[in-house]
C-alpha atoms as a PDB file:
ATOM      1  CA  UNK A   1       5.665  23.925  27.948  1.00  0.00           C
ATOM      2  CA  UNK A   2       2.418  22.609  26.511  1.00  0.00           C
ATOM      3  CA  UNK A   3       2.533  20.523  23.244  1.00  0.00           C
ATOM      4  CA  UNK A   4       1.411  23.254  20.323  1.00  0.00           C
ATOM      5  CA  UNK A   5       0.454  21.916  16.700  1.00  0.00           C
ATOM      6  CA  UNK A   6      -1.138  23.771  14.132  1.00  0.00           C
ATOM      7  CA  UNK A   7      -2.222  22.551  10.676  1.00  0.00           C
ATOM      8  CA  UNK A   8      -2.837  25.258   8.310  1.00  0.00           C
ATOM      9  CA  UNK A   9      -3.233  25.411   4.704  1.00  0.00           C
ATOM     10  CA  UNK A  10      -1.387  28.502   3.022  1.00  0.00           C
ATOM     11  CA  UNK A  11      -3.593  30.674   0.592  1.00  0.00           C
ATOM     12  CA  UNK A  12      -1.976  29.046  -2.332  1.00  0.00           C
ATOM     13  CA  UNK A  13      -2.558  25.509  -1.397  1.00  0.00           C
ATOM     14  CA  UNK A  14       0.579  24.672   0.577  1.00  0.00           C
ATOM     15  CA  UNK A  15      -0.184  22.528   3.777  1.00  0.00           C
ATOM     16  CA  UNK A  16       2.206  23.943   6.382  1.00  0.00           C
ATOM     17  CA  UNK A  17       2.625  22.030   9.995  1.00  0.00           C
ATOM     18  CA  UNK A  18       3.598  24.563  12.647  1.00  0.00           C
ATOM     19  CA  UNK A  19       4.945  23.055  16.220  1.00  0.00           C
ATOM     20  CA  UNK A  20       7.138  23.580  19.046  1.00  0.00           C
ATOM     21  CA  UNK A  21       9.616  20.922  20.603  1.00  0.00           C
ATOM     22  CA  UNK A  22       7.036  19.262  22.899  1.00  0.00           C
ATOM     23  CA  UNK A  23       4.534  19.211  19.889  1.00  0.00           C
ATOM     24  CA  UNK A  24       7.361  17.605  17.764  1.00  0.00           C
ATOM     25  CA  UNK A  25       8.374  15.014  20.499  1.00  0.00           C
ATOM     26  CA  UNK A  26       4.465  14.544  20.823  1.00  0.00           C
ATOM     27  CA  UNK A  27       4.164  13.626  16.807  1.00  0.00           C
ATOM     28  CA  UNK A  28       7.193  11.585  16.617  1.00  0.00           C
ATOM     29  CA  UNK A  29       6.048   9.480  19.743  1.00  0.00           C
ATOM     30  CA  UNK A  30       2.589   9.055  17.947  1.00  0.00           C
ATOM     31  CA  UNK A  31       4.587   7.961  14.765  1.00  0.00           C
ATOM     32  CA  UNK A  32       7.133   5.507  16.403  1.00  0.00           C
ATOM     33  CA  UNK A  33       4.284   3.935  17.949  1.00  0.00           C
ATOM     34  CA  UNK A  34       2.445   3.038  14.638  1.00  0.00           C
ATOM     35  CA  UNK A  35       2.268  -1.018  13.797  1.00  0.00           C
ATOM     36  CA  UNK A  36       0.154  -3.316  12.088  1.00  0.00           C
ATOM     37  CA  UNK A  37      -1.602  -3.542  15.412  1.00  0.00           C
ATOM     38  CA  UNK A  38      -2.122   0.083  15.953  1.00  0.00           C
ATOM     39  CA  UNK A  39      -2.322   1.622  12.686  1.00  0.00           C
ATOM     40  CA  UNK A  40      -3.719   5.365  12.916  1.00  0.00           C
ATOM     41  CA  UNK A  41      -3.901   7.674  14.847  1.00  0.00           C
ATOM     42  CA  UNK A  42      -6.155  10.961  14.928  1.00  0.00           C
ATOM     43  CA  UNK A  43      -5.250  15.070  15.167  1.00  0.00           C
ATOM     44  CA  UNK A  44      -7.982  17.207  15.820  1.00  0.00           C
ATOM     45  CA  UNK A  45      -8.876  20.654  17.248  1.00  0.00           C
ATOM     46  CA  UNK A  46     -11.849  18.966  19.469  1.00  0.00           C
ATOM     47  CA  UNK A  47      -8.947  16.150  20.862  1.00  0.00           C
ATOM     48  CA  UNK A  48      -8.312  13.335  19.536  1.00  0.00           C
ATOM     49  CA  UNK A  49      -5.044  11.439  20.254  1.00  0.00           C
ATOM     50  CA  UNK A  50      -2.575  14.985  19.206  1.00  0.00           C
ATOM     51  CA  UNK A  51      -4.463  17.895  20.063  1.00  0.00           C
ATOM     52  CA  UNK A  52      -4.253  20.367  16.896  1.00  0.00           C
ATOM     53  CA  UNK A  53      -4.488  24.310  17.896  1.00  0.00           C
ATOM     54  CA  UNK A  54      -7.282  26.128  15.982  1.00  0.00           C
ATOM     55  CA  UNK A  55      -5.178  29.530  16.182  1.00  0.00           C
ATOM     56  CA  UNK A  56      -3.975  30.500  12.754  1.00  0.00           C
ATOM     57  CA  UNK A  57      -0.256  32.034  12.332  1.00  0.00           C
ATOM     58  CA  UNK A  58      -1.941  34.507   9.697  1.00  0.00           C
ATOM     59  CA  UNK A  59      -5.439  35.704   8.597  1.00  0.00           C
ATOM     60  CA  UNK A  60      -5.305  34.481   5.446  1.00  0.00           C
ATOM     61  CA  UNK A  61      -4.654  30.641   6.807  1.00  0.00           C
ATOM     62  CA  UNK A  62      -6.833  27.979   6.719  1.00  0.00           C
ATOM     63  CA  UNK A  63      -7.279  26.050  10.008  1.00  0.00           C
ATOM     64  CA  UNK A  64      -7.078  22.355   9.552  1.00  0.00           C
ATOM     65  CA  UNK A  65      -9.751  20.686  12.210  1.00  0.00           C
ATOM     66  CA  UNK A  66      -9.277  16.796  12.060  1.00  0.00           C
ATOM     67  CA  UNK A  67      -6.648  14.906  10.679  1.00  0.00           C
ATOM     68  CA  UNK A  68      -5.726  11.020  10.462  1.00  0.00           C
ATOM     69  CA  UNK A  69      -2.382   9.330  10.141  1.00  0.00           C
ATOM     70  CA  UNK A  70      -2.799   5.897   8.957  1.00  0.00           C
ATOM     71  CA  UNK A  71       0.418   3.372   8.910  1.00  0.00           C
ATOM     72  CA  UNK A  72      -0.237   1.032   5.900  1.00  0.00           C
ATOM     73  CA  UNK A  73       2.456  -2.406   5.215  1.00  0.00           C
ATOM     74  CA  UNK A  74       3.205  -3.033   2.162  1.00  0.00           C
ATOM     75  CA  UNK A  75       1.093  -6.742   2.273  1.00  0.00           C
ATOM     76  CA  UNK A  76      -1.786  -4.230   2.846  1.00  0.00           C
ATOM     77  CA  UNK A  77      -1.467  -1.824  -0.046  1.00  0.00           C
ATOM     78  CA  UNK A  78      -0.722  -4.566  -2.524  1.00  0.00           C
ATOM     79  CA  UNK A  79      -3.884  -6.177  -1.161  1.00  0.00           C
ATOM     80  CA  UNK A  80      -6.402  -3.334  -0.908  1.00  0.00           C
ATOM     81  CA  UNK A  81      -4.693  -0.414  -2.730  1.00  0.00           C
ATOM     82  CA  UNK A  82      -2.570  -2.312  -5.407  1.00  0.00           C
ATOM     83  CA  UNK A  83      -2.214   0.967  -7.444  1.00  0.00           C
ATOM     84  CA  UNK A  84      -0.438   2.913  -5.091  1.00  0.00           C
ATOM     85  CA  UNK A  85       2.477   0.740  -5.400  1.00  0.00           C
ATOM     86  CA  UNK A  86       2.328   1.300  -8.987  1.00  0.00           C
ATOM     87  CA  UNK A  87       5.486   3.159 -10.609  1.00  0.00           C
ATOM     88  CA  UNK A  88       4.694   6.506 -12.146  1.00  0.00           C
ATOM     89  CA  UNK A  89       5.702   6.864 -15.803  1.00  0.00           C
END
């Protein structure tokens, strides 16, 4: 069977990630493969390295289009995005 991912946002707010076992193994590949050297990758209805479906499971959904996974090191965030690695109070 075909790899299916959908990305749909609930009516409430709720991001929801629907997929079957070949989208799964698709997404985990993607994510194992993520390094300093290769650090993104991109989801999209139109392509993009993990094809997204545009289909909504209900009417009320909102289709996501494009999406981007980005791996980050720590040496990077303290670098560029110090306050991430804050501690919340």
């Amino acid at each position: 069977m075909a790899p299916r991912i959908t990305i749909s946002v609930k009516s409430n707010g709720e991001l929801e990630i629907w997929l079957n076992a070949e989208g799964r193994d698709q997404i985990v590949s993607q994510l194992q493969a993520l390094s300093a050297s290769n650090d993104h990758f991109h989801l999209g209805t139109w392509g993009g390295d993990v094809e997204l479906s545009a289909t909504p499971y209900r009417p009320t959904d909102k289709i996501v289009h494009a999406a981007k996974v980005m791996f980050r090191t720590e040496e990077w965030d303290r670098l560029y995005f110090p306050h991430v690695l804050q501690t919340e109070p």
